[in-house]
PDB file of N, CA and C in Angstrom:
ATOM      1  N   UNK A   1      -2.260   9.920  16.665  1.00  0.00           N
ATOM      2  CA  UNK A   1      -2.720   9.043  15.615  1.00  0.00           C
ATOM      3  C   UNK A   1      -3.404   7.844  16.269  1.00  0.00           C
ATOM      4  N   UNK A   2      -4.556   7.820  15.640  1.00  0.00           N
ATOM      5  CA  UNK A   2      -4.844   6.330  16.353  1.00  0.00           C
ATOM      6  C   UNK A   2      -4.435   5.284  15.796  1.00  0.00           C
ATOM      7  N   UNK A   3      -5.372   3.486  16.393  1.00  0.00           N
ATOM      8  CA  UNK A   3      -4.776   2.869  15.633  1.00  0.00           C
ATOM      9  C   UNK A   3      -5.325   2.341  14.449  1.00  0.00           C
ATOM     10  N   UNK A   4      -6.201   3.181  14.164  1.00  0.00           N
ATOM     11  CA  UNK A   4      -6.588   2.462  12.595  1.00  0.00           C
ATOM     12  C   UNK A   4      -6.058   3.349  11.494  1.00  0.00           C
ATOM     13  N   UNK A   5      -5.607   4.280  11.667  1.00  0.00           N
ATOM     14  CA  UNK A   5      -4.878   5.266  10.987  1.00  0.00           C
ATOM     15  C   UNK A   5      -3.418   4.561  10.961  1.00  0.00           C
ATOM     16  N   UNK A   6      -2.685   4.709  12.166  1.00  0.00           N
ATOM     17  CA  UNK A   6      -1.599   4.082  12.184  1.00  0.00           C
ATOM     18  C   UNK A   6      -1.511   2.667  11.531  1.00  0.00           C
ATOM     19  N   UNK A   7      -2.577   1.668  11.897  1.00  0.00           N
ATOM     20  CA  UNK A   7      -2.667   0.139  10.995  1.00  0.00           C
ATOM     21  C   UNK A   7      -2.382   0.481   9.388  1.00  0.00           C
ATOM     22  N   UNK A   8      -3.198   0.954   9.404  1.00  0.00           N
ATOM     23  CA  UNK A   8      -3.732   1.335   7.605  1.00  0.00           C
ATOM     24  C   UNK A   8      -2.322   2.206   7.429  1.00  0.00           C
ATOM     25  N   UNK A   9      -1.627   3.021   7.693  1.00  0.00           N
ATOM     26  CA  UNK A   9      -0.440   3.528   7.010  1.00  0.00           C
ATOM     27  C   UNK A   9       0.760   2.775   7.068  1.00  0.00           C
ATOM     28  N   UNK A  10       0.651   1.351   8.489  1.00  0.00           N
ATOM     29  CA  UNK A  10       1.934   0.639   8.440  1.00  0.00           C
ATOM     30  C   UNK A  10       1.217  -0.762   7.283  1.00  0.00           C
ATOM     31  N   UNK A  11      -0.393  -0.882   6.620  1.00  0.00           N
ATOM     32  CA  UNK A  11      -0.006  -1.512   5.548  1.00  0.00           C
ATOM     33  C   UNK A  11      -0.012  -1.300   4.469  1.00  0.00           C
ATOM     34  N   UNK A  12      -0.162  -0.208   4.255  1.00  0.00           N
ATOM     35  CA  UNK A  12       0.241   0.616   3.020  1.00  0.00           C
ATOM     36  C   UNK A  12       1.721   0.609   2.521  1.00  0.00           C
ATOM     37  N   UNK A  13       2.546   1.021   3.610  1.00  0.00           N
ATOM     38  CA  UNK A  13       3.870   0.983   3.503  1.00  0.00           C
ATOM     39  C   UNK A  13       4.582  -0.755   3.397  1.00  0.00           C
ATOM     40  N   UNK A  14       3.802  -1.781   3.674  1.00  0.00           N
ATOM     41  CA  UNK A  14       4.369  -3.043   3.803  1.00  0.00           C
ATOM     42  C   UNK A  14       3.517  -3.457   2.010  1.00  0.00           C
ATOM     43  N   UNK A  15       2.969  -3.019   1.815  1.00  0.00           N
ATOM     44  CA  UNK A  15       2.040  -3.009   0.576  1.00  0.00           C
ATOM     45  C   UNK A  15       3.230  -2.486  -0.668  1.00  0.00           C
ATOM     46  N   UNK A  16       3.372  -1.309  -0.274  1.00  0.00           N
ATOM     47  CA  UNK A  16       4.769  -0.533  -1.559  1.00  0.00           C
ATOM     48  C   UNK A  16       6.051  -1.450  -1.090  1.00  0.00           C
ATOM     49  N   UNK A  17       6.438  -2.049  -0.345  1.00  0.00           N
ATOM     50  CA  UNK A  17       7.758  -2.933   0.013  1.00  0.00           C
ATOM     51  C   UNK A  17       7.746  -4.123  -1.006  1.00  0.00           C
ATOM     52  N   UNK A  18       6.104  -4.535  -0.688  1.00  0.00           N
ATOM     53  CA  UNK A  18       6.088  -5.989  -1.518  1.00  0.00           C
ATOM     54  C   UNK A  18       5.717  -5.757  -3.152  1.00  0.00           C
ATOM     55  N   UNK A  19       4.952  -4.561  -3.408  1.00  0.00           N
ATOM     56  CA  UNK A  19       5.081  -4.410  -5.084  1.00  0.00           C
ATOM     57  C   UNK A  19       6.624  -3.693  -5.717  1.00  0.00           C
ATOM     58  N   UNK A  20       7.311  -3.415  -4.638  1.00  0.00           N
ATOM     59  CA  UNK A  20       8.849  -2.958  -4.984  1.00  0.00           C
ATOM     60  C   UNK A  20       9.425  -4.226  -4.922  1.00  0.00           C
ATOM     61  N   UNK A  21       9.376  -5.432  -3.975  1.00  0.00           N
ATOM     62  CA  UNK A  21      10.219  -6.692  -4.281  1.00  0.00           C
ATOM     63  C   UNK A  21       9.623  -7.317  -5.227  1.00  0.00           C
ATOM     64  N   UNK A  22       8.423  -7.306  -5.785  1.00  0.00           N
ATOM     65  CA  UNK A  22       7.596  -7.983  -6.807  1.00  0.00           C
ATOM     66  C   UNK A  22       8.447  -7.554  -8.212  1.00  0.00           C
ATOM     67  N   UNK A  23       8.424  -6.154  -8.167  1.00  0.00           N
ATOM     68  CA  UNK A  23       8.659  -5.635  -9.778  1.00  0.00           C
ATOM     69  C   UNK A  23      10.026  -6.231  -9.327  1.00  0.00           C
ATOM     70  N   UNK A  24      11.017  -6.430  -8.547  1.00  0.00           N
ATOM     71  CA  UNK A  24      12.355  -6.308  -8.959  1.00  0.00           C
ATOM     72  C   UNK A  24      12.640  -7.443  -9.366  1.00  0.00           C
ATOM     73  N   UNK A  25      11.859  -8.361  -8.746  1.00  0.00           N
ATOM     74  CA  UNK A  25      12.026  -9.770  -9.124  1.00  0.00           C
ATOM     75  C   UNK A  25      11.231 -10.414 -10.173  1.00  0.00           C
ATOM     76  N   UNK A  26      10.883  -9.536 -11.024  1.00  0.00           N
ATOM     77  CA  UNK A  26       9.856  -9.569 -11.745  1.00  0.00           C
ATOM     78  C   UNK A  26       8.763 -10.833 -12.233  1.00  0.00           C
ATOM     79  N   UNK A  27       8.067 -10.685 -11.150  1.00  0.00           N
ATOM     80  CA  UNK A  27       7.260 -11.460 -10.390  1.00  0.00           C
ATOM     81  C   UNK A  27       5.607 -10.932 -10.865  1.00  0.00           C
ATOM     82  N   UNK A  28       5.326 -11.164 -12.550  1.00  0.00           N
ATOM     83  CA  UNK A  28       4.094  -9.860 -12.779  1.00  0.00           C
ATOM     84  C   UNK A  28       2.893 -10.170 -12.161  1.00  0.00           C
ATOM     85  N   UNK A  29       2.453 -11.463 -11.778  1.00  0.00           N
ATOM     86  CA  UNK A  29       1.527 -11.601 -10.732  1.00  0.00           C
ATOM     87  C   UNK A  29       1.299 -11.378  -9.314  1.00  0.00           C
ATOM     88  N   UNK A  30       2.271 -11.341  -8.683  1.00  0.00           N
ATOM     89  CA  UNK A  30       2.774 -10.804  -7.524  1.00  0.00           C
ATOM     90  C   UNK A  30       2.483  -9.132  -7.447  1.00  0.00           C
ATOM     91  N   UNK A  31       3.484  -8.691  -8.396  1.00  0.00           N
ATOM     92  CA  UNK A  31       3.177  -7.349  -8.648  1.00  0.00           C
ATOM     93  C   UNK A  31       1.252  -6.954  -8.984  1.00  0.00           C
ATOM     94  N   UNK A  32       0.710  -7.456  -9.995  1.00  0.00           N
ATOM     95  CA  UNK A  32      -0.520  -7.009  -9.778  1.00  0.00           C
ATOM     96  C   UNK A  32      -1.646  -7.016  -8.761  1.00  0.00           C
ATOM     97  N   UNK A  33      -1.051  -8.390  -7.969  1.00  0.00           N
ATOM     98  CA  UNK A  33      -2.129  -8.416  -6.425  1.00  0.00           C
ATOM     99  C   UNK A  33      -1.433  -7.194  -5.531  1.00  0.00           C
ATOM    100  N   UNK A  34      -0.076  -7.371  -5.338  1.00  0.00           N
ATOM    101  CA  UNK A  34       0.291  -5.843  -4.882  1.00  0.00           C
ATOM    102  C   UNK A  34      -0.394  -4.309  -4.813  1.00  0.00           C
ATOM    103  N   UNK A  35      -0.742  -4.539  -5.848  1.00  0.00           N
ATOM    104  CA  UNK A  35      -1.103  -3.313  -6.699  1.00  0.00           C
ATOM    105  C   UNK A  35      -2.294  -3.176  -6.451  1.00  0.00           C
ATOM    106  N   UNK A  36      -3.169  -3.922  -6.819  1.00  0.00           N
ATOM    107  CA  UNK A  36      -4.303  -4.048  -6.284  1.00  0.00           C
ATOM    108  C   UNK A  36      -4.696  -4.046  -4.784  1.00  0.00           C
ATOM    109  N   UNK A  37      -4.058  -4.475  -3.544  1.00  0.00           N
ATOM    110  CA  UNK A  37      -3.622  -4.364  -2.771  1.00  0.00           C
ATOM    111  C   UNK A  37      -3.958  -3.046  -2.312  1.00  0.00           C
ATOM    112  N   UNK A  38      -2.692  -2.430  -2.619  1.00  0.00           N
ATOM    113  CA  UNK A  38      -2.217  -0.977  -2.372  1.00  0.00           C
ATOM    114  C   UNK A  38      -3.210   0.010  -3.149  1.00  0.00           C
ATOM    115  N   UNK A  39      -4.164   0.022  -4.086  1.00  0.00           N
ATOM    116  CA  UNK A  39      -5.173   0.518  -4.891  1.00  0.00           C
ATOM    117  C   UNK A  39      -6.337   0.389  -3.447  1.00  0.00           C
ATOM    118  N   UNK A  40      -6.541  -0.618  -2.687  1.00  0.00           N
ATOM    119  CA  UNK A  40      -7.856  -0.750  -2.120  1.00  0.00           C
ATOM    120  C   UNK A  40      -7.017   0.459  -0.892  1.00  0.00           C
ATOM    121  N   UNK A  41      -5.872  -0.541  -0.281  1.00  0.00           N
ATOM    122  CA  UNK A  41      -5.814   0.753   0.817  1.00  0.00           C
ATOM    123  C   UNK A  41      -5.682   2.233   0.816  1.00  0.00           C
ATOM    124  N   UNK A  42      -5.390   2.618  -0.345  1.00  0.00           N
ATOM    125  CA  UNK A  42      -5.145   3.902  -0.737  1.00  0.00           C
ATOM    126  C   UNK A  42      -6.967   4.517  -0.980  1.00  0.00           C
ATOM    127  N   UNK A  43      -7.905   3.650  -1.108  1.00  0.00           N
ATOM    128  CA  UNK A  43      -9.256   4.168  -1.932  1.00  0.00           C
ATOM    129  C   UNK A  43      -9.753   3.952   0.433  1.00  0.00           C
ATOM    130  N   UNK A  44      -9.481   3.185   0.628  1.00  0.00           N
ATOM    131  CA  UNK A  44      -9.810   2.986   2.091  1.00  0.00           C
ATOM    132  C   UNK A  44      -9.407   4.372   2.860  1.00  0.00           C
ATOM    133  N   UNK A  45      -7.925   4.772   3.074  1.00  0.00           N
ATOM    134  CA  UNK A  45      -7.702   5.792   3.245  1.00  0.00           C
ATOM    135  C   UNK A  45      -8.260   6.762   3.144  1.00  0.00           C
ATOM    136  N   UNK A  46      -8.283   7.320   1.798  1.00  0.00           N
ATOM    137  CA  UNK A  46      -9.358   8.082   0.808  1.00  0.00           C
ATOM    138  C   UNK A  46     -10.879   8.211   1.933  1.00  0.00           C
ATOM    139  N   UNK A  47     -11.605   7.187   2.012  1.00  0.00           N
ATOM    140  CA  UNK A  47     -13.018   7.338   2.629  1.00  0.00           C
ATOM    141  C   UNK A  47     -12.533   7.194   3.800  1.00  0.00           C
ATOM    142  N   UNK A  48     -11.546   7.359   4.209  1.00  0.00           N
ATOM    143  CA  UNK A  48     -11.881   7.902   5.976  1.00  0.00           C
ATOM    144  C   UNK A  48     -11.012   9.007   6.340  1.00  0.00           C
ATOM    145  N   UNK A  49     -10.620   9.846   5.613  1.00  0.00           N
ATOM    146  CA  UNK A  49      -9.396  11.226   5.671  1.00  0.00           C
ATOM    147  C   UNK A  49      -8.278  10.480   6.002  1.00  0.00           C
ATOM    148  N   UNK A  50      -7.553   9.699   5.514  1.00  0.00           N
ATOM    149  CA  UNK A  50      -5.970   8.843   6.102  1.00  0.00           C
ATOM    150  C   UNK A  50      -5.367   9.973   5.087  1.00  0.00           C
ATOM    151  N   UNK A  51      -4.230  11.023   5.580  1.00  0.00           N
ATOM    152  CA  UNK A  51      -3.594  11.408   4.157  1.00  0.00           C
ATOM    153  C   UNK A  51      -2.264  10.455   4.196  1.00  0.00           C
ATOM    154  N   UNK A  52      -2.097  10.513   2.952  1.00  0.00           N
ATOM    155  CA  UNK A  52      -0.920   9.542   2.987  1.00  0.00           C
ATOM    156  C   UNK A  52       0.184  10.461   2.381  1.00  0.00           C
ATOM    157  N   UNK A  53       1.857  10.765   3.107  1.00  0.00           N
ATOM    158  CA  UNK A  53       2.086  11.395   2.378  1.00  0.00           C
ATOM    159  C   UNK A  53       3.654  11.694   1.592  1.00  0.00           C
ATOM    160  N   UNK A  54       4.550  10.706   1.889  1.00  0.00           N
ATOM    161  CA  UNK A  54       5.151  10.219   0.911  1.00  0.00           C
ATOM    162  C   UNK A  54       4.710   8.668   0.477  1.00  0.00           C
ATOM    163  N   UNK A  55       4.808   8.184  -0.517  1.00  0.00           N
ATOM    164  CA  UNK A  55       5.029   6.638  -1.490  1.00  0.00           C
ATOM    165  C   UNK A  55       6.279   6.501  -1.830  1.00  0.00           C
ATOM    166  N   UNK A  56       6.772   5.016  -1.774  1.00  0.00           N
ATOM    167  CA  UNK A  56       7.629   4.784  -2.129  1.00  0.00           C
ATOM    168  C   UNK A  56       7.585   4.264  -3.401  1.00  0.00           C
ATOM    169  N   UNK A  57       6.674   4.244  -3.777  1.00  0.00           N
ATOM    170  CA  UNK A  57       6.307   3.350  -5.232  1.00  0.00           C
ATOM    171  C   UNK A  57       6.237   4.548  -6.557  1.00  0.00           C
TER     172      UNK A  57
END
């Protein structure tokens, strides 16, 4: 794995941590930059073959 593969999947995963402490604390702005967030790296992924392949979200 290199490291932009590896970057991009360790912030993906720090991405689902913080919209999982967002919703719990229900924090709905928090949660939507999250989200949004995790929407770009997932569409980033997407255009360069990253599979991603469990979510915790």
């Amino acid at each position: 794995m290199d490291a932009f593969t590896a970057g991009l999947l360790q912030r993906i995963k720090a991405a689902e941590t913080d919209l999982t402490l967002a919703r719990e604390t229900g924090d709905d702005f928090l949660a939507e930059v999250e989200q949004g967030e995790l929407d770009d790296l997932h569409r980033l992924a997407a255009e360069h073959g990253v599979e991603i392949h469990a979510s915790t979200v």
